[in-house]
Protein backbone atom coordinates (compact mmCIF):
# COMPACT_ATOMS: atom_id res chain seq x y z
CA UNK A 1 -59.78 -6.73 24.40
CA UNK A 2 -57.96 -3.63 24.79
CA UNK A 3 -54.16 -6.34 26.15
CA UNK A 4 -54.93 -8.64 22.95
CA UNK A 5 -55.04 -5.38 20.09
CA UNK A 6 -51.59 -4.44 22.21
CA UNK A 7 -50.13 -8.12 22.17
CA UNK A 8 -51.32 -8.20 18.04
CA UNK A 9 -49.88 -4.86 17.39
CA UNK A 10 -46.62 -5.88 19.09
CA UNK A 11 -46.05 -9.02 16.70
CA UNK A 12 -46.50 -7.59 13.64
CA UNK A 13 -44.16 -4.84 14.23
CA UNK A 14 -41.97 -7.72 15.39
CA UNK A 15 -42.30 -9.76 12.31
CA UNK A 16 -41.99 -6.40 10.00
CA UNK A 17 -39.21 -5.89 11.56
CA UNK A 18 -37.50 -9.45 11.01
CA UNK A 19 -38.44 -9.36 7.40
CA UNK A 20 -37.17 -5.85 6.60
CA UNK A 21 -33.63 -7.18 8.52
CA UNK A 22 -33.87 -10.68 6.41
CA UNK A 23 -34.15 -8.41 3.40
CA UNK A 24 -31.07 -6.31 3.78
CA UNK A 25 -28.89 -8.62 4.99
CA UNK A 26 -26.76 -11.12 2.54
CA UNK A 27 -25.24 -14.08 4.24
CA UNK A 28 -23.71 -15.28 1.15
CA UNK A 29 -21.50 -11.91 0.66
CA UNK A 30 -18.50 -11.81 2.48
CA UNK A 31 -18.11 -9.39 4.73
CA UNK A 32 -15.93 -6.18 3.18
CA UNK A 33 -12.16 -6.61 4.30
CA UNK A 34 -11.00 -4.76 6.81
CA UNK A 35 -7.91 -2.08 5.60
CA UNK A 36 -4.30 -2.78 7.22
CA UNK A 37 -2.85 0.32 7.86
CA UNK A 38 0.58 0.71 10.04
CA UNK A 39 0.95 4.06 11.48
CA UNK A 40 4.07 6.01 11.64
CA UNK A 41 6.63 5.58 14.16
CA UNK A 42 10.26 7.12 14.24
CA UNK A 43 11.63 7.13 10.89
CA UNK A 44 10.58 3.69 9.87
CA UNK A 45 8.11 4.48 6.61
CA UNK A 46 9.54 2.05 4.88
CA UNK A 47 9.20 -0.53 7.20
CA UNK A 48 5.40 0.45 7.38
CA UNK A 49 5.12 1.29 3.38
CA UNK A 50 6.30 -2.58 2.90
CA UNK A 51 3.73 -4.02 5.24
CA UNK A 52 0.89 -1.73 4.18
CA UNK A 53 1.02 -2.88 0.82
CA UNK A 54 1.43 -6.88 1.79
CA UNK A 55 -1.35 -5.31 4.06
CA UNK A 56 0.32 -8.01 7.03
CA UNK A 57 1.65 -6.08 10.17
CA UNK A 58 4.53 -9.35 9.97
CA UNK A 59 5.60 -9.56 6.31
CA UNK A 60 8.64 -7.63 7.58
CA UNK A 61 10.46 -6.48 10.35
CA UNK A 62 13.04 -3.54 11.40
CA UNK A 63 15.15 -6.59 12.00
CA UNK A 64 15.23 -7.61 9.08
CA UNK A 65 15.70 -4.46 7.18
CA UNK A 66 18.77 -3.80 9.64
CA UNK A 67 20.29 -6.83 9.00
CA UNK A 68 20.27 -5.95 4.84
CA UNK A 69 21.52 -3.00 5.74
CA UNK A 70 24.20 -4.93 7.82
CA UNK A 71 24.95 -7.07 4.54
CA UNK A 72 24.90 -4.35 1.68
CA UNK A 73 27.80 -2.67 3.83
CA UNK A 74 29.59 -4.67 6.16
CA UNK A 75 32.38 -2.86 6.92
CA UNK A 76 31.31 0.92 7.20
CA UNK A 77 31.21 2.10 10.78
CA UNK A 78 28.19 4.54 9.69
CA UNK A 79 25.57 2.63 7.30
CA UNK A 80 25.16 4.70 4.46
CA UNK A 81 21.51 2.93 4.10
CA UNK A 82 19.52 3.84 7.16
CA UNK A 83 19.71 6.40 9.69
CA UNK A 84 22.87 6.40 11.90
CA UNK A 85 20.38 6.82 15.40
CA UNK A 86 19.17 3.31 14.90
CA UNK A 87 15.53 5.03 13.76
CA UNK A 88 15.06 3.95 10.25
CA UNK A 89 15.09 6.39 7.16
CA UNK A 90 15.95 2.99 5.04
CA UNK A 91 16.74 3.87 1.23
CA UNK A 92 15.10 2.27 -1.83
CA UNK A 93 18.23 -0.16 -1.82
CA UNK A 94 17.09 -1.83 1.74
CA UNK A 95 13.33 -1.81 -0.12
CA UNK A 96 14.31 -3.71 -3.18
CA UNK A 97 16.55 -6.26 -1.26
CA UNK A 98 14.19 -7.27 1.26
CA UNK A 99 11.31 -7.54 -1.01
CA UNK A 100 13.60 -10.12 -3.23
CA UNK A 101 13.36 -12.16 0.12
CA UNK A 102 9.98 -12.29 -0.70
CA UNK A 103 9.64 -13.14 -3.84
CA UNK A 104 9.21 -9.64 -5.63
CA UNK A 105 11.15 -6.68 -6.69
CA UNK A 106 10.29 -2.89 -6.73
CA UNK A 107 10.63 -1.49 -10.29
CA UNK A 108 10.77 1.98 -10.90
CA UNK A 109 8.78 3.77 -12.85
CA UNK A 110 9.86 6.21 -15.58
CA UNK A 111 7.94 9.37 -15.60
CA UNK A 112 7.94 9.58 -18.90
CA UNK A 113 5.92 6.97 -19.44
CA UNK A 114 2.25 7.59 -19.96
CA UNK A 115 0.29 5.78 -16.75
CA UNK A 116 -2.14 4.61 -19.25
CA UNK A 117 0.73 1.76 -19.62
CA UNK A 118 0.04 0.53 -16.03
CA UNK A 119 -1.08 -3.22 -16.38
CA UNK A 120 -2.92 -2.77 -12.98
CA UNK A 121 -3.81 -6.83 -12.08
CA UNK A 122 -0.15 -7.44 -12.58
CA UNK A 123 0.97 -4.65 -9.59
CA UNK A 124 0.50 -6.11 -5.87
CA UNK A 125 0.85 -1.87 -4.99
CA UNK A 126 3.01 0.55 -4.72
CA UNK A 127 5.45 2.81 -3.17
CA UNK A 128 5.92 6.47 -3.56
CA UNK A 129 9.26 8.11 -2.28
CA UNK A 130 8.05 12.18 -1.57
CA UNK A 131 9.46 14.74 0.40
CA UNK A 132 8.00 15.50 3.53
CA UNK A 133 8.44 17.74 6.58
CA UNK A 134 9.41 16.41 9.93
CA UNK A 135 7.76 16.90 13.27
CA UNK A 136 6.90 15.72 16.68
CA UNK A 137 3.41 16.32 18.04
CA UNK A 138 2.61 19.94 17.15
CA UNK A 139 6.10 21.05 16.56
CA UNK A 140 7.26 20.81 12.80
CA UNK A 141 10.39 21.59 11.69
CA UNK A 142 11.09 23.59 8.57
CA UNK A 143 13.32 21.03 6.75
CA UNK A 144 12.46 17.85 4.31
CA UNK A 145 13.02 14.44 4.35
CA UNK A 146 12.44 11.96 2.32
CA UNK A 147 9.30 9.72 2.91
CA UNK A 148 8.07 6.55 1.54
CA UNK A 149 4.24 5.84 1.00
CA UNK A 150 2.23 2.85 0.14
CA UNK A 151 -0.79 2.99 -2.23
CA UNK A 152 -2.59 -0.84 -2.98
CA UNK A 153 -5.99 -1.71 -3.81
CA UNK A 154 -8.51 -3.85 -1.74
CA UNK A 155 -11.60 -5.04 -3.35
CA UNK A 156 -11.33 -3.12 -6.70
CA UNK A 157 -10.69 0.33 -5.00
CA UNK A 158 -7.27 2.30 -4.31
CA UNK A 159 -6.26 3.49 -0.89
CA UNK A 160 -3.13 5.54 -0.17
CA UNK A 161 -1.83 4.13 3.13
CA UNK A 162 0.43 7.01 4.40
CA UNK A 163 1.57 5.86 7.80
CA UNK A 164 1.35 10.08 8.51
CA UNK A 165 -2.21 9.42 7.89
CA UNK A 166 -4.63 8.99 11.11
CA UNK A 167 -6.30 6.26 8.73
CA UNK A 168 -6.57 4.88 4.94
CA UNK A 169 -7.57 7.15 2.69
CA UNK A 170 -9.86 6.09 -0.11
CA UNK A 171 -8.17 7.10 -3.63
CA UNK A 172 -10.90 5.47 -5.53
CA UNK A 173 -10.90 3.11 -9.12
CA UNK A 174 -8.44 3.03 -12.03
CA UNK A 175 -9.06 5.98 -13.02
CA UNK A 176 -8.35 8.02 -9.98
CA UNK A 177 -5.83 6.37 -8.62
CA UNK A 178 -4.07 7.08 -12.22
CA UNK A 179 -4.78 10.54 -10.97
CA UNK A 180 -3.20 10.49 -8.24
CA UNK A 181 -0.18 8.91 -9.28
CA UNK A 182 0.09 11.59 -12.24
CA UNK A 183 -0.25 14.48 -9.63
CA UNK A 184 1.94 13.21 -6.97
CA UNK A 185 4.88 12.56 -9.95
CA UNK A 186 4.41 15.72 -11.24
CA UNK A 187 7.33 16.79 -8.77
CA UNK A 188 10.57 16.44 -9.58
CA UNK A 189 10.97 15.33 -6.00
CA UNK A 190 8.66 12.28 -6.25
CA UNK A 191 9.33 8.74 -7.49
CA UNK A 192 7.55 5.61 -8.06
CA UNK A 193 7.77 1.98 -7.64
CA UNK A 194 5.65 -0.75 -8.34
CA UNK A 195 5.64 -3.83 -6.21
CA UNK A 196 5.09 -6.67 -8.43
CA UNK A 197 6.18 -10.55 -7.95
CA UNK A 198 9.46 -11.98 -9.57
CA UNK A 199 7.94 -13.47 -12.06
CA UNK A 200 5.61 -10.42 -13.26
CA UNK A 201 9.47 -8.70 -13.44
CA UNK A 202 11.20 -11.43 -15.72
CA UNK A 203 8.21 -10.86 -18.26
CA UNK A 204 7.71 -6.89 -17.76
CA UNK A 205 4.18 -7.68 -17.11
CA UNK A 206 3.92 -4.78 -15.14
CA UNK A 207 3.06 -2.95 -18.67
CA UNK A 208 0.12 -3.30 -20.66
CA UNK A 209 0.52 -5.92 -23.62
CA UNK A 210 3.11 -7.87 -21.81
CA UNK A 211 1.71 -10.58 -19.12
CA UNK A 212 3.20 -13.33 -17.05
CA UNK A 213 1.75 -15.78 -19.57
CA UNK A 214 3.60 -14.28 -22.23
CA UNK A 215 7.10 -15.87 -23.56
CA UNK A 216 10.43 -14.54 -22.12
CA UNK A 217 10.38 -13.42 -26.51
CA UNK A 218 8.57 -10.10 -25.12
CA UNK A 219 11.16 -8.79 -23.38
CA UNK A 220 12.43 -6.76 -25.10
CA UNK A 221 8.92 -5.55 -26.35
């Protein structure tokens, strides 16, 4: 008597178990996306800036950005548009070229302009140029260089994908990322670009009351 109350008692826990697990599980939600983020290496934050925001480790390569810098000055003995060790530190020049490879442009952002004006949906992500101190391990060296950062969103909330950072950093919704953005270009130091595709460019659908949809009339809105 004393086995079958065991065996009993030992199935319904069972079977409250299964139905509490049946009950918080949704198989028809997809699962939440997992968060590129490209770590730092050498001076290449550009390199990982670009790829964090097309969150794809192989949208682009130092190869590539060495050949643009290759083309934009092909007969200088030192390239004026990445560091002369072979190590990176691209400038916004190699950023905007090599993004036109992909179909988009970087436009910068005039801090003037209220962030209010930000038409969000149109803006794949962005990149942040700040200055930034430079060190290996735990030595850091008391002078600044200039660093590029990507910020995107992912399922309705902002992350800033520093490649300094050990991992994504959750910025939050609209409303903080704006936020951020406003604190971070409140140095002089700092500037902003917004990824967006060619054809969110030709339109300026990158602000608020202008859209892809809209005529090639509203540019000069």
């Amino acid at each position: 008597m004393f086995c079958i109350l065991i065996i009993i008692s030992t199935s319904l826990i069972i079977i409250v178990m299964s139905c509490l697990a049946l009950r918080g599980s949704h198989p028809d939600e997809p699962a939440p996306r997992k968060v590129y983020h490209e770590r730092q290496h050498f001076e290449l934050c550009a390199l990982h800036a670009l790829n964090n925001v097309f969150q794809d480790p192989n949208a682009f390569t130092k190869e590539q950005l060495d050949e643009i810098c290759s083309r934009l000055s092909p007969d200088t003995v030192l390239n004026p548009h990445k560091s002369m060790l072979g190590t990176g530190n691209y400038d916004v020049n190699v950023i905007m070229s090599v993004l036109q490879s992909k179909g988009h442009a970087a436009v910068w952002w005039d801090k003037r302009r209220s962030l209010e004006r930000l038409c969000l949906t149109n803006i794949k992500g962005f990149i942040l140029n700040i200055p930034s101190t430079i060190g290996w391990g735990v030595l850091t060296i008391p002078l600044k260089r200039r660093h590029w950062i990507a910020v995107r969103a992912i399922e309705n909330m902002f992350y800033n994908l520093d490649s300094k950072l050990k991992q994504p950093e959750v910025i939050g919704e609209a409303a903080q990322l704006k936020k951020f953005l406003a604190k971070k270009l409140s140095s002089k130091n700092c500037e902003l670009l917004l990824v967006v595709s060619t054809e969110v460019e030709v339109v300026r659908g990158w602000k608020e009351g202008n859209s892809p949809t809209n005529s090639l009339s509203q540019l000069e809105s």
